[in-house]
PDB file of N, CA and C in Angstrom:
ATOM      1  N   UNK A   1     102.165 120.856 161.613  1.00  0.00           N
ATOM      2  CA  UNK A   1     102.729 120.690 160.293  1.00  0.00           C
ATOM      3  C   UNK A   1     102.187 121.779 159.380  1.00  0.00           C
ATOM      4  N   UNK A   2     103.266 122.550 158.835  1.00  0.00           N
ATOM      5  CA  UNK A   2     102.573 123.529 157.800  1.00  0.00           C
ATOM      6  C   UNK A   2     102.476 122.664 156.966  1.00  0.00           C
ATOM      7  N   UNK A   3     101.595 123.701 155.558  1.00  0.00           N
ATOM      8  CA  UNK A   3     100.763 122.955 154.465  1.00  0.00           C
ATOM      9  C   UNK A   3     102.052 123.067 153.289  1.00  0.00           C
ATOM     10  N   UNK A   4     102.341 122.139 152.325  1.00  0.00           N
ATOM     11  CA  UNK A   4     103.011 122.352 151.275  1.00  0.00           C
ATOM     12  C   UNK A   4     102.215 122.095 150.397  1.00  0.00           C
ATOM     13  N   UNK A   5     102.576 122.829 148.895  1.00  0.00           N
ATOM     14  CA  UNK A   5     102.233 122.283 147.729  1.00  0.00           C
ATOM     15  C   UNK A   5     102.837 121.245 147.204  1.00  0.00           C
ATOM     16  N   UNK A   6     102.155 120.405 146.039  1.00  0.00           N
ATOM     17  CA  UNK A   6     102.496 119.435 145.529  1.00  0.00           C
ATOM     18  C   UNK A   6     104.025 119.797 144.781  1.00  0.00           C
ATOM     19  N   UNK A   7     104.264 121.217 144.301  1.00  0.00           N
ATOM     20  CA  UNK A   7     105.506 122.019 143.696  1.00  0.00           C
ATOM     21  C   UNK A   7     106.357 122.226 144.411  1.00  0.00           C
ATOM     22  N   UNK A   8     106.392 122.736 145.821  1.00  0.00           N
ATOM     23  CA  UNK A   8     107.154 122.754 146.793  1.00  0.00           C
ATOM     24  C   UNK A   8     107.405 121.139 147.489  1.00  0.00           C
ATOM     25  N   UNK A   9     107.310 120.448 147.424  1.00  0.00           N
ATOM     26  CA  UNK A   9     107.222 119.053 147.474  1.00  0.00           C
ATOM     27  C   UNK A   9     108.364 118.694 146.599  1.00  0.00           C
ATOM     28  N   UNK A  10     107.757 118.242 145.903  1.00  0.00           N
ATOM     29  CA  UNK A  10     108.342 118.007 144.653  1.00  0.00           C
ATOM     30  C   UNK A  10     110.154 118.613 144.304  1.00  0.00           C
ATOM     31  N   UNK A  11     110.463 120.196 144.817  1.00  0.00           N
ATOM     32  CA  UNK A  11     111.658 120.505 144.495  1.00  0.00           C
ATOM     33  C   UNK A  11     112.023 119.806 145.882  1.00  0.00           C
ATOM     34  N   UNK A  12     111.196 119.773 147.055  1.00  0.00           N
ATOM     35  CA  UNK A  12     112.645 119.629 148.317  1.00  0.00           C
ATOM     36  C   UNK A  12     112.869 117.815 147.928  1.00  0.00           C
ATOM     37  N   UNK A  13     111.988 117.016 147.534  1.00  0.00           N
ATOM     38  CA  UNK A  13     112.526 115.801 146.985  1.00  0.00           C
ATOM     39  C   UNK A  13     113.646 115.632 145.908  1.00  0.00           C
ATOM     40  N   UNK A  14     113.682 116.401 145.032  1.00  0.00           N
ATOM     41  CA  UNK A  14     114.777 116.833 144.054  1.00  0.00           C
ATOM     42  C   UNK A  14     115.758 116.744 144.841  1.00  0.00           C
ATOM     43  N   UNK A  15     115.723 117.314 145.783  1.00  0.00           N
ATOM     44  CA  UNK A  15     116.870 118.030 146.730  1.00  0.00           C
ATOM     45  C   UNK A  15     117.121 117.340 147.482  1.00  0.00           C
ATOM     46  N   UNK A  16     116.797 115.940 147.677  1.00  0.00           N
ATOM     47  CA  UNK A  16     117.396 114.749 148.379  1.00  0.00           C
ATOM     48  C   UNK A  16     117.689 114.033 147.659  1.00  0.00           C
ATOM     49  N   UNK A  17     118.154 114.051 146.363  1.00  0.00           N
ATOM     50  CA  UNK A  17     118.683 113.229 145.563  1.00  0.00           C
ATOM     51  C   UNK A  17     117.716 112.614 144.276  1.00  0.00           C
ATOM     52  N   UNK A  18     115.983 112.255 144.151  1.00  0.00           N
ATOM     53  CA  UNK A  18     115.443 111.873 144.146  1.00  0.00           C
ATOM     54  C   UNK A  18     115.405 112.534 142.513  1.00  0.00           C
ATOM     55  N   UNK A  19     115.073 111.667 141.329  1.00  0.00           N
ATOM     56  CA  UNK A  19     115.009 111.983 139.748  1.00  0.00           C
ATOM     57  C   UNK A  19     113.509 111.738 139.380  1.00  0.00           C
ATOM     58  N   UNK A  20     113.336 113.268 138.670  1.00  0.00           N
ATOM     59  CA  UNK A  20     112.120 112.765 138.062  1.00  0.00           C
ATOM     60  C   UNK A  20     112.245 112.148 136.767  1.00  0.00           C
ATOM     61  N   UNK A  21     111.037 111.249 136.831  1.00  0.00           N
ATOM     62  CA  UNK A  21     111.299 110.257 135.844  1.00  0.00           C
ATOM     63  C   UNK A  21     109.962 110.481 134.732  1.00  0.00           C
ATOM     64  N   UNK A  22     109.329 111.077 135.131  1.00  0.00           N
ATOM     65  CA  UNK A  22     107.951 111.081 133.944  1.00  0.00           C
ATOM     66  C   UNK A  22     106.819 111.573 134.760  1.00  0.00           C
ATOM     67  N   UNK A  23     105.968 112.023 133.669  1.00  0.00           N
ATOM     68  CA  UNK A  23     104.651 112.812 134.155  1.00  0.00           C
ATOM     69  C   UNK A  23     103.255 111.551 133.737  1.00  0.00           C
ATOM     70  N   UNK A  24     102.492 111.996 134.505  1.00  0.00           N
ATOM     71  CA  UNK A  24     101.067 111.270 134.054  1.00  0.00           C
ATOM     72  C   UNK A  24      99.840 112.038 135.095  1.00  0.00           C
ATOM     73  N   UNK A  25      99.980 112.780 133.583  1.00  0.00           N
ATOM     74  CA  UNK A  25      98.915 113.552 134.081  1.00  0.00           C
ATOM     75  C   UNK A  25      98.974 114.346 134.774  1.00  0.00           C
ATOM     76  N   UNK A  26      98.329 115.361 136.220  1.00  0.00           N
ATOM     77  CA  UNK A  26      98.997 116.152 136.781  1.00  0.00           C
ATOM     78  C   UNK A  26      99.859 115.193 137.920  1.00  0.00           C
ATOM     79  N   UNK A  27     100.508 114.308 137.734  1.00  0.00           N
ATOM     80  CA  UNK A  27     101.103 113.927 139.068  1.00  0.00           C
ATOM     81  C   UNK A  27     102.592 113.486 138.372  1.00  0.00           C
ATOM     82  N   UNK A  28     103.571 113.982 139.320  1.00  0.00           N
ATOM     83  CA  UNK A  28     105.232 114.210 138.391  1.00  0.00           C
ATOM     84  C   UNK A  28     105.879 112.634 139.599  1.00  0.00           C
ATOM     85  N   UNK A  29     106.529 111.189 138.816  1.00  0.00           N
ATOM     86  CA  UNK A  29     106.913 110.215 139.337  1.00  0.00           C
ATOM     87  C   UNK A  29     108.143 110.927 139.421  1.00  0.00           C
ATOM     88  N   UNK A  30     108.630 109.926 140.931  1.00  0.00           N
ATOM     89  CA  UNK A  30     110.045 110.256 140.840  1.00  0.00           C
ATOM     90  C   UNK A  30     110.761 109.056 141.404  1.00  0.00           C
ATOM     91  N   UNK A  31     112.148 108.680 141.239  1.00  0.00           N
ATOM     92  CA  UNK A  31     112.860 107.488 142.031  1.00  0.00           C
ATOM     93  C   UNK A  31     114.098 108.059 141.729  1.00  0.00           C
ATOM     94  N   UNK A  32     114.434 106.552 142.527  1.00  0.00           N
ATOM     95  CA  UNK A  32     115.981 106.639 143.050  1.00  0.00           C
ATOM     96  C   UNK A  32     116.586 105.967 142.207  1.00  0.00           C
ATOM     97  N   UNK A  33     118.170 105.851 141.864  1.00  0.00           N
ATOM     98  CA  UNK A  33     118.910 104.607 141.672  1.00  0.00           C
ATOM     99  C   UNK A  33     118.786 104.036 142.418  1.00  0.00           C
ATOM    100  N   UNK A  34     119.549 102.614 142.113  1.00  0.00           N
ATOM    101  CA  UNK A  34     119.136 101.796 142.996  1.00  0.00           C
ATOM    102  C   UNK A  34     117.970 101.068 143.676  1.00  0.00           C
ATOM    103  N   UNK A  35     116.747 101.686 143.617  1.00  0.00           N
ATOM    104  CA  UNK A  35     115.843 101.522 144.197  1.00  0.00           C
ATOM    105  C   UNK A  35     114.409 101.040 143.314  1.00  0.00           C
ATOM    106  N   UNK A  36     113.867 100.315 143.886  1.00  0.00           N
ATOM    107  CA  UNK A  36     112.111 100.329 142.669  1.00  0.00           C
ATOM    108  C   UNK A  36     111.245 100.944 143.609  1.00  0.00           C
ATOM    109  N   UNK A  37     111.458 101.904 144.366  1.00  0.00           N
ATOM    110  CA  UNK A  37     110.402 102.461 145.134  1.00  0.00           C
ATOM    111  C   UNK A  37     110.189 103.835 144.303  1.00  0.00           C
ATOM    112  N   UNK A  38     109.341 104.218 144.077  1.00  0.00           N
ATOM    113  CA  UNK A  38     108.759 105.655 143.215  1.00  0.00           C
ATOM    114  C   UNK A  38     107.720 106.362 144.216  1.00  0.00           C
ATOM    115  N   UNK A  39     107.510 107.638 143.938  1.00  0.00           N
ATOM    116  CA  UNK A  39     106.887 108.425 144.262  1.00  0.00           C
ATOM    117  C   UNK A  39     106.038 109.521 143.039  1.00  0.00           C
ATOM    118  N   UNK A  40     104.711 109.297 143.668  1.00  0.00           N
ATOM    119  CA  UNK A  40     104.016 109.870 142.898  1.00  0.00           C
ATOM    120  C   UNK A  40     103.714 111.016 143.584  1.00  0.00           C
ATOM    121  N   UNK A  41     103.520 112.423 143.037  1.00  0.00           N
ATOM    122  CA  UNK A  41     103.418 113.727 143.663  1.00  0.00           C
ATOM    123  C   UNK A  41     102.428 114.428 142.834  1.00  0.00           C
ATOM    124  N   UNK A  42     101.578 115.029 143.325  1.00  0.00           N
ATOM    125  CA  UNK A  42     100.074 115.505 142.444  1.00  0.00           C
ATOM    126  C   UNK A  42     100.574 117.070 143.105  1.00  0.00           C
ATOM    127  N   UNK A  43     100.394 117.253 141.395  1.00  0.00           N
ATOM    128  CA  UNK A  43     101.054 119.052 141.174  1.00  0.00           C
ATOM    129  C   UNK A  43      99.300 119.383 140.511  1.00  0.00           C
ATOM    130  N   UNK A  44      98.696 119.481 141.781  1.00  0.00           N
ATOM    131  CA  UNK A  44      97.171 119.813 141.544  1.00  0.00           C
ATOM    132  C   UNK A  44      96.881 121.608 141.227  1.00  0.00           C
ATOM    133  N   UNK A  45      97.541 122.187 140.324  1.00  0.00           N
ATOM    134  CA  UNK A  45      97.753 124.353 140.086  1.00  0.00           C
ATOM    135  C   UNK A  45      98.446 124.038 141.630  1.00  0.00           C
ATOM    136  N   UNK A  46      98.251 124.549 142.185  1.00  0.00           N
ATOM    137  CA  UNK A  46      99.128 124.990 143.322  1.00  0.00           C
ATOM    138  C   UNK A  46      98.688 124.796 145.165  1.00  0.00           C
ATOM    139  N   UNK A  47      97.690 124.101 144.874  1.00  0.00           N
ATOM    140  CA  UNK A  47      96.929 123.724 146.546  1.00  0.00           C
ATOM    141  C   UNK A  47      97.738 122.369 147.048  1.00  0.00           C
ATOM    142  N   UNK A  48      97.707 123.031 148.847  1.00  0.00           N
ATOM    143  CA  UNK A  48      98.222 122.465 149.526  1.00  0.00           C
ATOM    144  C   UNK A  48      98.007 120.266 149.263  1.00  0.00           C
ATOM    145  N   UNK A  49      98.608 119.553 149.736  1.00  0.00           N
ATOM    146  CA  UNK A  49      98.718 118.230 149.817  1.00  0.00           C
ATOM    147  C   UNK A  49      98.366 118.072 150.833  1.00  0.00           C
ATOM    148  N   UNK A  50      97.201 117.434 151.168  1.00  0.00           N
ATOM    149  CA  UNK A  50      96.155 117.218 152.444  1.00  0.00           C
ATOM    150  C   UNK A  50      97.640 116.341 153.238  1.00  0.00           C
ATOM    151  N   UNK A  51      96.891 116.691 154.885  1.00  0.00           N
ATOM    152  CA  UNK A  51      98.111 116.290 155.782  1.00  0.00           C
ATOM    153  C   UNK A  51      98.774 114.529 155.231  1.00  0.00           C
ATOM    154  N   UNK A  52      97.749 113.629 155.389  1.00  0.00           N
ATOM    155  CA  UNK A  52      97.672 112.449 155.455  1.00  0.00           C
ATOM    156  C   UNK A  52      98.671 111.916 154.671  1.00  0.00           C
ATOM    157  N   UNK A  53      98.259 112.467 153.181  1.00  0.00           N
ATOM    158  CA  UNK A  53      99.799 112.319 152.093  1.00  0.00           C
ATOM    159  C   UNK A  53     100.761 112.681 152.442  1.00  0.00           C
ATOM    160  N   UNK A  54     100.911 114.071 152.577  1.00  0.00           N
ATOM    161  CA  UNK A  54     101.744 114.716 152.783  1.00  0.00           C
ATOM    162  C   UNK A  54     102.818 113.879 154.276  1.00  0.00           C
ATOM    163  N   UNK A  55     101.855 113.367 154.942  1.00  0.00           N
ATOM    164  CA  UNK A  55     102.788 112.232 155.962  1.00  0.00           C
ATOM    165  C   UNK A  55     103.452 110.861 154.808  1.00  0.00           C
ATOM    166  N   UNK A  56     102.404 110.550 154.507  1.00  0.00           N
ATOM    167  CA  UNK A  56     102.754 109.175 153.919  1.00  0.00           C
ATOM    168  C   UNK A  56     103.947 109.455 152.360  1.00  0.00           C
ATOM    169  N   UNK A  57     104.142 110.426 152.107  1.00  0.00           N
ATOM    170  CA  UNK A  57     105.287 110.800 150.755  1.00  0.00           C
ATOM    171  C   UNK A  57     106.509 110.956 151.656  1.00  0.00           C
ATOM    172  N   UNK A  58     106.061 111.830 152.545  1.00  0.00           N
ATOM    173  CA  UNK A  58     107.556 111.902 153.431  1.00  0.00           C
ATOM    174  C   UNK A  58     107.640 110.919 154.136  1.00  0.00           C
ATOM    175  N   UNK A  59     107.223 110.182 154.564  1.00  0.00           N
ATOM    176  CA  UNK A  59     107.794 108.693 155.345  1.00  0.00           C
ATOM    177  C   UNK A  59     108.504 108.272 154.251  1.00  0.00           C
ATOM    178  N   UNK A  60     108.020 107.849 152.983  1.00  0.00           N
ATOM    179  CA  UNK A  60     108.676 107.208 151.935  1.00  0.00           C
ATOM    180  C   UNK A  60     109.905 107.892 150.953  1.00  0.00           C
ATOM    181  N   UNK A  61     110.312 109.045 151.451  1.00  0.00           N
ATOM    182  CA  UNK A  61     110.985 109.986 150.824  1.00  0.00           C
ATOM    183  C   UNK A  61     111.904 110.146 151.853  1.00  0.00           C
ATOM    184  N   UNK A  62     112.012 109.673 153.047  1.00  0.00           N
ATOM    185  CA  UNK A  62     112.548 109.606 153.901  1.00  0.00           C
ATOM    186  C   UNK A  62     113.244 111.613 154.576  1.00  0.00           C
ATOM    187  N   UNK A  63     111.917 112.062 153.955  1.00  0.00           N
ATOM    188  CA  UNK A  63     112.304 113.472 154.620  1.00  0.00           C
ATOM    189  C   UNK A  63     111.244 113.891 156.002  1.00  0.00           C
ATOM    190  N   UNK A  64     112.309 115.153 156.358  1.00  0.00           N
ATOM    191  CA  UNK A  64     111.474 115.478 157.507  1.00  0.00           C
ATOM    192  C   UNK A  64     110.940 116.721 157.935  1.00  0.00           C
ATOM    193  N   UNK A  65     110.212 117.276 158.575  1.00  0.00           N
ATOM    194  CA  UNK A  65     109.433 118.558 157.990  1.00  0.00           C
ATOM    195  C   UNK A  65     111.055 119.720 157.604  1.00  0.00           C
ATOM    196  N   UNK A  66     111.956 119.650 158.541  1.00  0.00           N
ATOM    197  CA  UNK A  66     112.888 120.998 158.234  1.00  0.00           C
ATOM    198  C   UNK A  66     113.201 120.702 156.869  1.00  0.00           C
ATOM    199  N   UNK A  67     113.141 119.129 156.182  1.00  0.00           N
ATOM    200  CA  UNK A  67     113.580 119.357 154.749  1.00  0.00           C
ATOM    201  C   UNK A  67     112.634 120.439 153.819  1.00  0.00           C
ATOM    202  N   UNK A  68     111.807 120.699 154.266  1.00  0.00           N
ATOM    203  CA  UNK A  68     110.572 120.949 153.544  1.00  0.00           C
ATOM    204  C   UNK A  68     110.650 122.382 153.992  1.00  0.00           C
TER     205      UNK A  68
END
């Protein structure tokens, strides 16, 4: 798995449909219609999103590495 940033993240979720909805702090929420599931994404300046998240956002974002 290559490394993404929390910024590069963040647009390929855009890019599945996914609205941002508000900031807190450095981390940008995002959801769906329809849905009460949200995602929180930490836009930490520009360093990679340790693997572990970076699994567990995309399970829940329902993307897969080529989205990225």
């Amino acid at each position: 798995m290559r490394s993404v940033s929390g910024r590069d993240f963040a647009k390929a979720v855009e890019g599945k449909g996914w609205v941002f909805l508000r900031a807190h702090g450095s981390h940008h929420i995002y959801g769906r219609e329809g849905s009460d599931l949200r995602l929180a994404v930490p836009l930490h300046e520009n360093r990679p999103l340790k693997t572990g998240l970076l699994h567990h956002l995309m399970k829940l974002a329902d993307l897969t590495e080529d989205d990225l």
